[in-house]
Protein backbone atom coordinates (compact mmCIF):
# COMPACT_ATOMS: atom_id res chain seq x y z
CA UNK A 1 103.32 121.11 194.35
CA UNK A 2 107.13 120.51 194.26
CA UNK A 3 109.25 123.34 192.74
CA UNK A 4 110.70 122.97 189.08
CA UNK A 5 113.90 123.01 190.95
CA UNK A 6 113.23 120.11 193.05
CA UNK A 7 112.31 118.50 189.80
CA UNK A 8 115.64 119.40 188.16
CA UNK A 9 116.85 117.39 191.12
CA UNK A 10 115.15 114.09 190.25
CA UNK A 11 116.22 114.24 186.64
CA UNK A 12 119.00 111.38 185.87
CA UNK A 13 122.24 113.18 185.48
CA UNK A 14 123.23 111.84 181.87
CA UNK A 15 127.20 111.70 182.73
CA UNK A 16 126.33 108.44 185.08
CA UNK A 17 122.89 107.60 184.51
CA UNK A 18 122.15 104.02 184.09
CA UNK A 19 119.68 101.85 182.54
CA UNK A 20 117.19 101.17 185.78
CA UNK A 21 116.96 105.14 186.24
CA UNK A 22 116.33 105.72 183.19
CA UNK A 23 113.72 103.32 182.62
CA UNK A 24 112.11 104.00 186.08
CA UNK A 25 112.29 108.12 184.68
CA UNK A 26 110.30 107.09 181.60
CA UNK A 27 108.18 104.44 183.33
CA UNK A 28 107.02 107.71 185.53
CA UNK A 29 106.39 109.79 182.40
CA UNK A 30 109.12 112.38 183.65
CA UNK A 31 110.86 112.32 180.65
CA UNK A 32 109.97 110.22 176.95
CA UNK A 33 112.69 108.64 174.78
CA UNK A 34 111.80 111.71 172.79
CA UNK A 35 113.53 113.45 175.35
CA UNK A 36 116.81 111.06 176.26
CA UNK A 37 117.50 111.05 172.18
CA UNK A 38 117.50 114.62 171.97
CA UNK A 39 119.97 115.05 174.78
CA UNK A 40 122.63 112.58 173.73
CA UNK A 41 122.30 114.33 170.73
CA UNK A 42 122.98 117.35 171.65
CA UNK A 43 125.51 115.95 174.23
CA UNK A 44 127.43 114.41 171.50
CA UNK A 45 127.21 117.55 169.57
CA UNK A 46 129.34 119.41 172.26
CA UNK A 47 132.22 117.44 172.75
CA UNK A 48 132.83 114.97 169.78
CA UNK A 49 133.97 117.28 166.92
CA UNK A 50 133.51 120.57 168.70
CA UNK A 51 135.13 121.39 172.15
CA UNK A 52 137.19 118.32 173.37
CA UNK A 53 137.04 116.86 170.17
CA UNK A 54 136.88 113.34 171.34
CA UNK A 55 135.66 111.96 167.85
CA UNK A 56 134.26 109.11 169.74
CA UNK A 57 131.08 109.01 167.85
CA UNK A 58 131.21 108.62 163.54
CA UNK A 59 127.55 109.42 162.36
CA UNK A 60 124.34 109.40 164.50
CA UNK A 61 121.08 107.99 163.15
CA UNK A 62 118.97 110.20 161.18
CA UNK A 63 116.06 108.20 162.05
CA UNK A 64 116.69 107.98 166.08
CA UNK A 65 113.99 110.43 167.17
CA UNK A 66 111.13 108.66 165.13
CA UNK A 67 112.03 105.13 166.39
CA UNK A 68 112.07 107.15 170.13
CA UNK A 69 108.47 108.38 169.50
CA UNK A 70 107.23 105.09 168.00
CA UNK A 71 108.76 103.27 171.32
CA UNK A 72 107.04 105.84 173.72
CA UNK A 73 103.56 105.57 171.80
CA UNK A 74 104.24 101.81 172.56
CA UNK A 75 105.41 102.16 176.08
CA UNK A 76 101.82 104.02 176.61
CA UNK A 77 99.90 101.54 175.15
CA UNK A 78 101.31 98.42 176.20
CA UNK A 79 104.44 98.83 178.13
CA UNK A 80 107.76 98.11 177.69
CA UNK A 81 109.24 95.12 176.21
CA UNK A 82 112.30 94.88 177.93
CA UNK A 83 115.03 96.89 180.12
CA UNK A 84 116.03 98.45 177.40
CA UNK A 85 112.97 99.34 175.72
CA UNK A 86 113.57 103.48 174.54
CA UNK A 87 117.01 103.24 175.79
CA UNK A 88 119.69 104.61 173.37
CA UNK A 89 122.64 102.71 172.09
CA UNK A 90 126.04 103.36 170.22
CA UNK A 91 127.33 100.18 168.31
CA UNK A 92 131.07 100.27 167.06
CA UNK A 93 131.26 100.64 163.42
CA UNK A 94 132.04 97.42 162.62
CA UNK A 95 128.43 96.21 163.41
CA UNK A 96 126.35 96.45 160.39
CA UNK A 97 122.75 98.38 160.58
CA UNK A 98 120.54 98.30 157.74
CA UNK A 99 121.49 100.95 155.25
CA UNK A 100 117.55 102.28 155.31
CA UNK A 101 118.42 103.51 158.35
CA UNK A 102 120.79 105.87 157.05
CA UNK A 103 124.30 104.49 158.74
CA UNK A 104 126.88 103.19 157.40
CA UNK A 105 129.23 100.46 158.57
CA UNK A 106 132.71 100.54 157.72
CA UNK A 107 135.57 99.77 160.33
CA UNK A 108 136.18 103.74 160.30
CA UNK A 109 137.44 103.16 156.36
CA UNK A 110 136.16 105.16 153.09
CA UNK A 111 136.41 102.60 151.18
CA UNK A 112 132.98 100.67 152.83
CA UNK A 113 131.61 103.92 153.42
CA UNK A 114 128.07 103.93 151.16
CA UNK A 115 128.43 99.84 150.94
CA UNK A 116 124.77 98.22 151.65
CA UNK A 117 124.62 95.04 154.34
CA UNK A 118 122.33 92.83 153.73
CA UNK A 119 120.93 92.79 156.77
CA UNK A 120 121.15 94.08 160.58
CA UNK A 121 123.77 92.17 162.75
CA UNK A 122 123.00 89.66 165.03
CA UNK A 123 123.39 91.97 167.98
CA UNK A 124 121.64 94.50 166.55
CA UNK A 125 118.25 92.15 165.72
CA UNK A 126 118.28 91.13 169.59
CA UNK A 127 118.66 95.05 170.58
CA UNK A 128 115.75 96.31 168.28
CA UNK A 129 113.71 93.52 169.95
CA UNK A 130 114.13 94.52 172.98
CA UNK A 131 113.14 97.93 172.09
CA UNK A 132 116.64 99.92 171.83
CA UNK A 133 116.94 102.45 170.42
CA UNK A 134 120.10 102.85 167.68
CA UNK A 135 121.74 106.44 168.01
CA UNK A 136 124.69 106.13 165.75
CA UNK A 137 128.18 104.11 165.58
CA UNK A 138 131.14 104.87 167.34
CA UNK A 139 134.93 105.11 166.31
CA UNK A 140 137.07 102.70 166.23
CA UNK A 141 140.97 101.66 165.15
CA UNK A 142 140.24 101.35 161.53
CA UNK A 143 139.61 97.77 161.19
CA UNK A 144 139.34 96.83 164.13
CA UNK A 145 143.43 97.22 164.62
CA UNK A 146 144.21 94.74 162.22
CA UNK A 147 145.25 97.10 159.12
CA UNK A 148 148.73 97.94 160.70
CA UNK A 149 150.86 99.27 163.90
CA UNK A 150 149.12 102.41 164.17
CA UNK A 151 147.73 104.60 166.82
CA UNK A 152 144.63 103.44 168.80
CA UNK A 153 141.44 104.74 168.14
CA UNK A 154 142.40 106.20 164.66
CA UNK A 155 140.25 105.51 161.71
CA UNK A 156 140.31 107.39 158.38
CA UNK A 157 136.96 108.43 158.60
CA UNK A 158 136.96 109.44 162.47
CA UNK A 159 140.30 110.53 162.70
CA UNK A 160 142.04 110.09 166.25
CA UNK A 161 139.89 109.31 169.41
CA UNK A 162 140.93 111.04 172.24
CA UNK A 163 140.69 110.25 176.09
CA UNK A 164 138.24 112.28 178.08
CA UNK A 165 140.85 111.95 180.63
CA UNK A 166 144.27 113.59 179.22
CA UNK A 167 143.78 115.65 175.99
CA UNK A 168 146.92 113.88 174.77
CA UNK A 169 145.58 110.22 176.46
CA UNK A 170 144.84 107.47 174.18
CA UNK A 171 141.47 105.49 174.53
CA UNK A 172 143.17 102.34 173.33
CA UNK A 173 141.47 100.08 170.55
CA UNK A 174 139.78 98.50 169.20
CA UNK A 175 136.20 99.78 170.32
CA UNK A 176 137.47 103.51 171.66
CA UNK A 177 134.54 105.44 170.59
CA UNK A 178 132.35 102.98 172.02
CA UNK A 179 134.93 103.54 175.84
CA UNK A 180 134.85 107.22 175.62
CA UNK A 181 131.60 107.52 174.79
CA UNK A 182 130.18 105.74 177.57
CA UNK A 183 132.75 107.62 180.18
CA UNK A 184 131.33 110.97 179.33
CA UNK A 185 128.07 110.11 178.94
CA UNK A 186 127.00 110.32 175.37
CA UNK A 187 124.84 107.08 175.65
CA UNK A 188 124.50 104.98 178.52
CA UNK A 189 124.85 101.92 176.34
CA UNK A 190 127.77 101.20 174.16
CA UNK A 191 128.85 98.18 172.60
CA UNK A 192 132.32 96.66 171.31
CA UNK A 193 133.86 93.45 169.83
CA UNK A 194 136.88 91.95 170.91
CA UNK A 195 139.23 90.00 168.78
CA UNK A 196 142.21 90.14 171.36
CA UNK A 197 141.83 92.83 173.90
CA UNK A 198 139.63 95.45 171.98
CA UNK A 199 136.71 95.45 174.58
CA UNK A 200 138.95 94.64 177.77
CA UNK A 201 141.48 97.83 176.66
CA UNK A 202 139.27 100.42 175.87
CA UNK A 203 137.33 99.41 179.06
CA UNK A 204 140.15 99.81 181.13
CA UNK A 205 141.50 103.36 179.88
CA UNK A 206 138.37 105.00 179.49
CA UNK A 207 136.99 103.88 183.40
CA UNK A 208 133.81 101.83 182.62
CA UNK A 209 133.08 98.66 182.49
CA UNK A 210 133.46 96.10 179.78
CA UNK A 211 132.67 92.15 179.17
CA UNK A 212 133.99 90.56 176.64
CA UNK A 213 131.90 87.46 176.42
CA UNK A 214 133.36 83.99 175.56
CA UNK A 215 133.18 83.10 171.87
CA UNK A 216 130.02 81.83 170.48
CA UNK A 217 127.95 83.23 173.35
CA UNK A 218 126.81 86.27 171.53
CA UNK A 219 126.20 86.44 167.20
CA UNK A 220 129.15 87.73 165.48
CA UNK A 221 126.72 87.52 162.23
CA UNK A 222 126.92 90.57 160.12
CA UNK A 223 130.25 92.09 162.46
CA UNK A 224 133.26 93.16 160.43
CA UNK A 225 135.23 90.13 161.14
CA UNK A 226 139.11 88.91 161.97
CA UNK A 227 139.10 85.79 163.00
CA UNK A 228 135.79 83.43 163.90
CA UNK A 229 138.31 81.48 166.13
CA UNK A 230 138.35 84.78 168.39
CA UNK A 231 135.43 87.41 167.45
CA UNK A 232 133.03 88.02 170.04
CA UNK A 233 130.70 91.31 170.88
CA UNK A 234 130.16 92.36 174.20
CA UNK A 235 128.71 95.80 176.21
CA UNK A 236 130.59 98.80 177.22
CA UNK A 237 128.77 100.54 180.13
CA UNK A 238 129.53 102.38 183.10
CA UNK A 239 128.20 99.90 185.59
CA UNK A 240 128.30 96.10 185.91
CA UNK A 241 124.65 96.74 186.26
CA UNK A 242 124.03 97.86 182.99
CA UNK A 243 126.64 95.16 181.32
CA UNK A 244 124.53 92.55 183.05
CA UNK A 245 121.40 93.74 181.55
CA UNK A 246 122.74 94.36 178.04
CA UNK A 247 124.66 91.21 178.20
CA UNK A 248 121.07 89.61 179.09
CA UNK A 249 119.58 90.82 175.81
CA UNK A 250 122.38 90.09 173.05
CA UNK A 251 123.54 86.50 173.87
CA UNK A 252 121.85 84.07 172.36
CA UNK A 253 121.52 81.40 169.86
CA UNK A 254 121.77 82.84 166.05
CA UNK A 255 121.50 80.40 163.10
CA UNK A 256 123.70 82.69 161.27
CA UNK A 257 126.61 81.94 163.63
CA UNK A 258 126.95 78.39 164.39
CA UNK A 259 129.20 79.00 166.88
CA UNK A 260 126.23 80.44 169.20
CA UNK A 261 124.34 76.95 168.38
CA UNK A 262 126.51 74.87 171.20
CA UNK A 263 126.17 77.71 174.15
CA UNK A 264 124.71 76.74 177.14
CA UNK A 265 120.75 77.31 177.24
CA UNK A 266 118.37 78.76 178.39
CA UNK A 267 120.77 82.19 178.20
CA UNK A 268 120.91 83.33 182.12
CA UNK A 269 119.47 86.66 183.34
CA UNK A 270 122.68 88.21 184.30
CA UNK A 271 121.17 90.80 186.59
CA UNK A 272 120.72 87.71 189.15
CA UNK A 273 124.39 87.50 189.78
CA UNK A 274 124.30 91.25 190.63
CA UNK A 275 125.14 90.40 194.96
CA UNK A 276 127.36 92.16 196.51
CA UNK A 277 128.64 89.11 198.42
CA UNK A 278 129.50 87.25 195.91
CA UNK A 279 133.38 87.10 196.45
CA UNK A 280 132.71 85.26 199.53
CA UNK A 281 134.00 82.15 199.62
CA UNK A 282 136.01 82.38 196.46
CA UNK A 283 139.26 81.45 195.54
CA UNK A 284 140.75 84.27 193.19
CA UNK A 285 144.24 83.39 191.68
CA UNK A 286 146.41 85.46 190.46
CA UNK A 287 148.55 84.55 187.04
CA UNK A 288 151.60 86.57 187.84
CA UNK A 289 153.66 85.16 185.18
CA UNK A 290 150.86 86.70 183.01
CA UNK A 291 151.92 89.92 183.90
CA UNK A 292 153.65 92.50 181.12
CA UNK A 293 156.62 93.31 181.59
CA UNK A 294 157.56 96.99 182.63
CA UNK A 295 158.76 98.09 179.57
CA UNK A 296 155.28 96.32 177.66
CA UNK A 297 153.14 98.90 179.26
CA UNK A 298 152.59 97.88 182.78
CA UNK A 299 153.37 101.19 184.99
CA UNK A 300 154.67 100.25 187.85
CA UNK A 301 151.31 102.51 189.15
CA UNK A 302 149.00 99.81 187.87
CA UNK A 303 150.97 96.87 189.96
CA UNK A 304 150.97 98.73 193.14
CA UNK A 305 147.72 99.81 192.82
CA UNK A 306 146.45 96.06 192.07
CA UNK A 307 148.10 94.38 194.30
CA UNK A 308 146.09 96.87 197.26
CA UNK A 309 143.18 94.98 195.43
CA UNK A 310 144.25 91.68 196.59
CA UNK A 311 143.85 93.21 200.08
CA UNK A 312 140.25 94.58 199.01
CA UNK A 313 139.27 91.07 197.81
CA UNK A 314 140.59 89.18 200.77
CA UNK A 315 138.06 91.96 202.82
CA UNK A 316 135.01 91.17 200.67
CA UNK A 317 135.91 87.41 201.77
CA UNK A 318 137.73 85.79 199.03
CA UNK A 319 140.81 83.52 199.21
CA UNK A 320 143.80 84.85 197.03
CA UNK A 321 146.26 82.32 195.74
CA UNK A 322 149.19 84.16 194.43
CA UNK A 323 151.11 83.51 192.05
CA UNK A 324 148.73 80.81 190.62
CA UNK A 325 150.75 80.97 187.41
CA UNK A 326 149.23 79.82 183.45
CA UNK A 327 151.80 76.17 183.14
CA UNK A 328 151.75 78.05 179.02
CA UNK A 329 152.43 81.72 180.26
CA UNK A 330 155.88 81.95 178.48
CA UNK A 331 154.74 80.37 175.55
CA UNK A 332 151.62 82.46 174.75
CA UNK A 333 153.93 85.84 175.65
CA UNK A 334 156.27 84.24 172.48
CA UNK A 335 153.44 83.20 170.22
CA UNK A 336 152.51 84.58 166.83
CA UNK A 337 148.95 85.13 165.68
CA UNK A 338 149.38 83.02 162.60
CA UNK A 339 145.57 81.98 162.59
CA UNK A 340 144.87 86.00 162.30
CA UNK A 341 146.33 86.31 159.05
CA UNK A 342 144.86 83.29 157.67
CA UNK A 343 141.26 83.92 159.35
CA UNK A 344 141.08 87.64 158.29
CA UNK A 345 141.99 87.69 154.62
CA UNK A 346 139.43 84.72 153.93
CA UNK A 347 136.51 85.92 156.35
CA UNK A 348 136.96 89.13 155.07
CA UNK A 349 136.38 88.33 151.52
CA UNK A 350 133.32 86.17 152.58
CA UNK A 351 131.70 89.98 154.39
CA UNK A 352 133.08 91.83 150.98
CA UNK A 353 131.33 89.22 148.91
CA UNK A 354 127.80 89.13 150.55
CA UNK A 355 127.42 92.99 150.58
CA UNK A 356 125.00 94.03 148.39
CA UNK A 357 126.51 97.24 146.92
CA UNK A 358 130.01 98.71 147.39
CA UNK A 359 130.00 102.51 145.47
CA UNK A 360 134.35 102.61 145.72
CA UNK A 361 134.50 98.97 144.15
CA UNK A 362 136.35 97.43 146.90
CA UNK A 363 135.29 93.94 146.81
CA UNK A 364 138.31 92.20 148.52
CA UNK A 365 141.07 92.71 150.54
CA UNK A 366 144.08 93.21 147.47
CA UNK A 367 141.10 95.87 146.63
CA UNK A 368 141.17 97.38 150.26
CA UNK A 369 145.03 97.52 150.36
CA UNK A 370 144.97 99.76 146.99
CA UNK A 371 142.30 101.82 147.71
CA UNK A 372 144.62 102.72 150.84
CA UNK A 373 147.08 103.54 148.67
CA UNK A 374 145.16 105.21 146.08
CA UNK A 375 143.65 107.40 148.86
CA UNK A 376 146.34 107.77 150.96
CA UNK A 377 145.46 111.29 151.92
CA UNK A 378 142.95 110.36 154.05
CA UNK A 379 143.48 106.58 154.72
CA UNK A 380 147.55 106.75 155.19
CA UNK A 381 148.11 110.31 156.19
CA UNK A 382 151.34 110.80 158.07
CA UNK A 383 151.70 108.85 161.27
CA UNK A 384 148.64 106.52 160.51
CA UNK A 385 150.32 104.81 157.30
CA UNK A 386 150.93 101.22 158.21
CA UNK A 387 148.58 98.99 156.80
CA UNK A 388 151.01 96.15 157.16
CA UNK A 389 148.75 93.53 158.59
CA UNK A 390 146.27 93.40 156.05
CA UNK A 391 149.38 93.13 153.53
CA UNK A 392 150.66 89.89 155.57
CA UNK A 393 147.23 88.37 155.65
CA UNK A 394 146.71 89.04 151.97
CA UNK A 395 150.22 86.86 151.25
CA UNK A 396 148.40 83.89 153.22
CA UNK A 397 147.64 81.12 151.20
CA UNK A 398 144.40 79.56 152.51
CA UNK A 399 143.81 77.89 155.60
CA UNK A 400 146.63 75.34 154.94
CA UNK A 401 147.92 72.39 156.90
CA UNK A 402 149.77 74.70 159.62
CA UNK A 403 146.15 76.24 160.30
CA UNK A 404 144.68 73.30 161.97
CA UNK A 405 147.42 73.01 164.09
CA UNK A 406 147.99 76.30 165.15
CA UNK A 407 144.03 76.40 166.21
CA UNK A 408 144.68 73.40 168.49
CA UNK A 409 147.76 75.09 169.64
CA UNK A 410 145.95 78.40 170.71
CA UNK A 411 142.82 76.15 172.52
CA UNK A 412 146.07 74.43 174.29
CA UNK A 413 147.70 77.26 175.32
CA UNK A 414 145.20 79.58 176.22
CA UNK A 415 142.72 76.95 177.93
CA UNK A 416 144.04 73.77 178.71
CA UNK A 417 147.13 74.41 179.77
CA UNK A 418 146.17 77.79 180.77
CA UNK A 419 143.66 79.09 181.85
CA UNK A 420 141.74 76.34 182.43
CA UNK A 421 145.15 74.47 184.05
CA UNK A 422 145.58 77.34 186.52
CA UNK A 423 141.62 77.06 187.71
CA UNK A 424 141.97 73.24 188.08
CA UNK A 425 145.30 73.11 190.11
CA UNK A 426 144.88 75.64 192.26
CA UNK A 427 140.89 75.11 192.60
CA UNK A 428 140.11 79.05 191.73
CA UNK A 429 136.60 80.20 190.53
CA UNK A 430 138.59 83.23 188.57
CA UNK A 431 141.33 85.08 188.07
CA UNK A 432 142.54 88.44 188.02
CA UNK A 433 144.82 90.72 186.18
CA UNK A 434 145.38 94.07 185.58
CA UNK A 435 143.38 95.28 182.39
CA UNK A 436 146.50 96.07 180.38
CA UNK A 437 148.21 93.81 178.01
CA UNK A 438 146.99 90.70 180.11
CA UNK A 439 143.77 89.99 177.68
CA UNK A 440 145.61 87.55 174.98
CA UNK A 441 144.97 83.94 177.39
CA UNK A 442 141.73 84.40 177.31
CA UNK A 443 141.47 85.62 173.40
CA UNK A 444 143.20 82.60 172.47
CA UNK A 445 140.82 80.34 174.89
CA UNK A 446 137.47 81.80 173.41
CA UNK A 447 136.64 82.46 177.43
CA UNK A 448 135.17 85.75 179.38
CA UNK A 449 136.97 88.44 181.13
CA UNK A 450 134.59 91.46 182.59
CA UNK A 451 136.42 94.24 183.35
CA UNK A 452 136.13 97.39 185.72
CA UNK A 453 137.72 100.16 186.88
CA UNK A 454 140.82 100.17 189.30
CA UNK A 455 142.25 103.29 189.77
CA UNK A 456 143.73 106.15 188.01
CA UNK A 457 147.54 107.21 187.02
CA UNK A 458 148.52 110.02 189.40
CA UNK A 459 148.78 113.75 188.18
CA UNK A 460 153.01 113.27 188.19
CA UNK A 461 152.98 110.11 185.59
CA UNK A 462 155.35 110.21 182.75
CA UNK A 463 153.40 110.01 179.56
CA UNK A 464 154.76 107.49 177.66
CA UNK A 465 153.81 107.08 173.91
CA UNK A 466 153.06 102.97 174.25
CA UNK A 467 150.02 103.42 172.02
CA UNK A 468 151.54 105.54 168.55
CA UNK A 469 153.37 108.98 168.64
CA UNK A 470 150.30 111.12 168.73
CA UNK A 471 148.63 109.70 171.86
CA UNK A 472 149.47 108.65 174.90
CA UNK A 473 149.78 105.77 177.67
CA UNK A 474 150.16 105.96 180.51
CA UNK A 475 149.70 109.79 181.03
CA UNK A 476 148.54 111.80 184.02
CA UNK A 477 145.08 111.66 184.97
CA UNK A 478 143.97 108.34 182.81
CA UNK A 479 142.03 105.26 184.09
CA UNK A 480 143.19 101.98 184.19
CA UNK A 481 141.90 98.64 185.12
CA UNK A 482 141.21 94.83 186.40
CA UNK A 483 139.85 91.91 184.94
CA UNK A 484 137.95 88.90 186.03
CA UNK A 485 138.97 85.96 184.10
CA UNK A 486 137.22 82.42 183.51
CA UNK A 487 136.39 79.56 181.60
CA UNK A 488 134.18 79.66 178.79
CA UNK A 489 130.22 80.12 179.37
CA UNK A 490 131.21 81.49 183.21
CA UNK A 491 129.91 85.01 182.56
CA UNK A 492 127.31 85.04 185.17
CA UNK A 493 130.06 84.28 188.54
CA UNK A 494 132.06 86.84 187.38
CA UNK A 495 129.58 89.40 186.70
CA UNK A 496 128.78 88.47 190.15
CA UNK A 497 132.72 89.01 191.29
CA UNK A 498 133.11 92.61 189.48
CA UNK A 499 130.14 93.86 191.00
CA UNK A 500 131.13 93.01 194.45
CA UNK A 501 134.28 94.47 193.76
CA UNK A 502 132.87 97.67 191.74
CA UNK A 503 130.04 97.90 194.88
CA UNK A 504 132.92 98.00 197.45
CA UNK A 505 135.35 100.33 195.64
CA UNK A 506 133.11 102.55 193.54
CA UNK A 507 136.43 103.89 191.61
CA UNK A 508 134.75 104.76 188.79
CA UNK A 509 133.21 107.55 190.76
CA UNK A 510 136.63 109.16 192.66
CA UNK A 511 137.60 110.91 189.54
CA UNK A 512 136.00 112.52 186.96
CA UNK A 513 136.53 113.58 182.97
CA UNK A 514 137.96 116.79 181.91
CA UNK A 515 135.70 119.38 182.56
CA UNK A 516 136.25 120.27 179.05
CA UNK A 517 135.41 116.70 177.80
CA UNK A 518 131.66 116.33 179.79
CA UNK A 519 128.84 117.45 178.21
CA UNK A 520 126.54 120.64 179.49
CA UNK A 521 123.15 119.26 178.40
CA UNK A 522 121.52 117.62 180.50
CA UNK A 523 117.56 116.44 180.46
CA UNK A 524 114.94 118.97 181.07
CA UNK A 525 111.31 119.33 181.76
């Protein structure tokens, strides 16, 4: 008989864990979902308001264990329904969860907390199907960044989201909680939306992976919206792995969001594309003029440290064409988000109006802007008082004739003379950028980016305060990373890219958290 210490051994350690351990740990009956909720739980417990303080996570379901039991009793009886069956997963609070669950959903704002949706998101349908478990939501820039310049990863309800990385490091925004949550380990499956940048960002600063899937490939029903033109949910995980197989679950059609009704079908299983060869033979460009400028927050750390990628992709047997430049690149650095303003204060209004209860009255956004200031102890404390974007989208006017044409402008900028113009001329299968600042081409295009980790600032960086006078970026310590950019629907090559690059590199591993930021509990017999 093998010692209990041997056992210890074979338990997943939670900090990296990912989904195929788990599953094959509770396929063996060496732990139940019982278990795994229990120790997120308590994981979370150490860090998020106590110890580090990473306020990553809002509220955790009061109802997690019982679903856990009723999917193990089910697991035992007639196996599991999917690679995520018993698996637990953090949503970003902007993804709405029946209220008889007992969470809320409100952008990280008091004035939708108690408000009743009238039904689970899109996303969220798909993950219960599959047999996820949902542990809680995660914190997020209130509003998914879109109430005003103000610090990522703050949210009046939250507060500010650290970095496990730097206690002074910002996790970026939109969808922090959902990044540092899955770098420390307190679920192995997060997942974000991304209006411009909010999955890619996060990803990148918090060292885990992150796809932000073109628009319409995955249901945006029941999400806190901006902008339809733009919205899109995708995973947050610590392995291209995991992405793949959470990716595999959530996309899919959704009569709720038309937009999903003109995606390619059937929907791929994205684990196939998991090969480790699969930058052979490609031709990866790279969209210099695409690149921030130093003082936009590109550290001149980040370029060296890509462009020794270039060498690591040539190895793996791709063909770099640099620069292989956007023909729009200066134009879409100069453009304004007019369609934002216009998209938000209407689509807003349309989510207000189709809740079923809202206790603080807030029923549009002129109501959101003066509960703000009616409240402005704890929605516009000092330092997190802006809340000038929603004020510019409520002075909009409708979608009026300028609309059209700025939608038309975006899909020409961003894809075909873009993105789309870059892949043609130079005949690339993808691109790559760093992570930082670099995500707006493909926001404006609808199309994918999956990104991974790159490398890490060194201990000597100057902290700059890019990201809001109370955290900061770059700063000693902190991840950064790379993207792999396409057209639209070309998920599958380049989850098959990032993994061959993740596979050969394996930076997420060469530097850990703050001891001070990982969690002690681990699973036990």
């Amino acid at each position: 008989m093998p010692s209990s210490n041997s056992n210890q051994v074979d338990l997943p350690d939670l900090y990296e864990a990912g989904v195929v351990e788990l599953q094959a740990g509770l396929d063996a009956g060496r732990f139940s979902s019982v278990d795994l909720v229990k120790a997120y739980l308590a994981r979370i417990e150490e860090v998020n308001i106590k110890g580090a303080e990473l306020r990553a996570v809002l509220e955790v379901s009061p109802v997690a264990l019982e679903v856990a039991a009723e999917l193990d009793a089910e697991r035992r009886t007639s196996g599991r329904r999917s690679r995520l069956h018993g698996i637990p997963v953090l949503l970003k609070d902007n993804i709405a969860t029946v209220s008889s669950e007992g969470l809320n959903t409100t952008a990280g704002s008091y004035a939708l907390l108690g408000s009743v949706v009238p039904d689970d998101a899109g996303v969220v349908k798909r993950l219960r199907q599959a047999g996820a478990i949902i542990l809680g939501k995660t914190n997020m820039s209130e509003m998914a960044h879109f109430r005003g310049s103000i610090c990522g990863g703050w949210s009046g309800r939250g507060g500010q989201c650290k970095s496990a990385y730097h206690p002074k490091g910002s996790p970026c925004g939109s969808s922090s909680g959902s990044g540092v949550a899955a770098s420390v380990g307190l679920a192995t499956v997060t997942i974000g939306t991304e209006t411009d940048g909010s999955i890619s960002s996060p990803s990148s600063s918090n060292n885990v992976v992150g796809i932000k899937p073109t628009v319409g490939l995955t249901s945006r029903a029941g999400v806190l919206p901006i902008s339809a033109a733009q919205d899109t949910v995708g995973p947050m995980t610590r392995t291209v792995e995991d992405a793949a197989i959470v990716l595999s679950i959530i996309a899919g059609e959704d009569p709720k969001d038309r937009r999903t009704l003109s995606q390619p079908t059937p929907v791929p299983d994205y684990t196939k594309a998991l090969d480790v060869n699969s930058l052979r033979g490609k031709r990866i460009g790279v969209p210099r003029s695409s690149l921030p400028s130093a003082d936009r927050s590109l550290s001149p750390t980040i370029l060296k440290v890509f462009d020794n990628s270039l060498q690591i992709l040539k190895r793996l047997g791709a063909t770099i064409v640099d620069p292989a430049n956007l023909p729009s690149a200066d134009e879409i650095n100069k453009m304004y988000h007019h369609a934002l303003y216009l998209d938000f204060k209407i689509e807003f209004n349309e989510y207000l109006a189709a809740l079923k209860e809202v206790p603080t009255g807030v029923r549009t956004l002129e109501d959101l802007i003066q509960f703000n200031l009616d409240h402005a102890d704890v929605e516009l404390p000092e330092h997190y008082s802006d809340q000038s974007r929603l004020i510019e989208s409520q002075a909009t006017q409708g979608r009026d004739k300028v609309y059209g044409k700025v939608l038309a402008k975006n899909l020409e900028l961003g894809a075909t003379r873009g993105i789309d113009a870059a892949l043609k001329e130079f005949d690339l299968d993808a691109l790559v950028l760093p992570a930082r600042s670099t995500h707006t081409p493909a926001a404006i295009a609808g199309y994918p980016m999956v990104t991974v980790p790159l490398g890490f600032f060194p201990d000597d960086e100057p902290m700059k305060d890019d990201d809001g006078p109370i955290v900061a970026y770059p700063a000693p310590g902190m991840p950064f990373g790379i993207s792999f950019i396409g057209t639209g629907f070309d998920e599958y090559a380049l989850i098959g890219m990032a993994y061959a690059f993740e596979q050969a590199t394996k930076v997420r591993l060469s530097r850990r958290a703050l001891p001070e930021a990982i969690p002690k509990t681990q699973l036990k017999f």
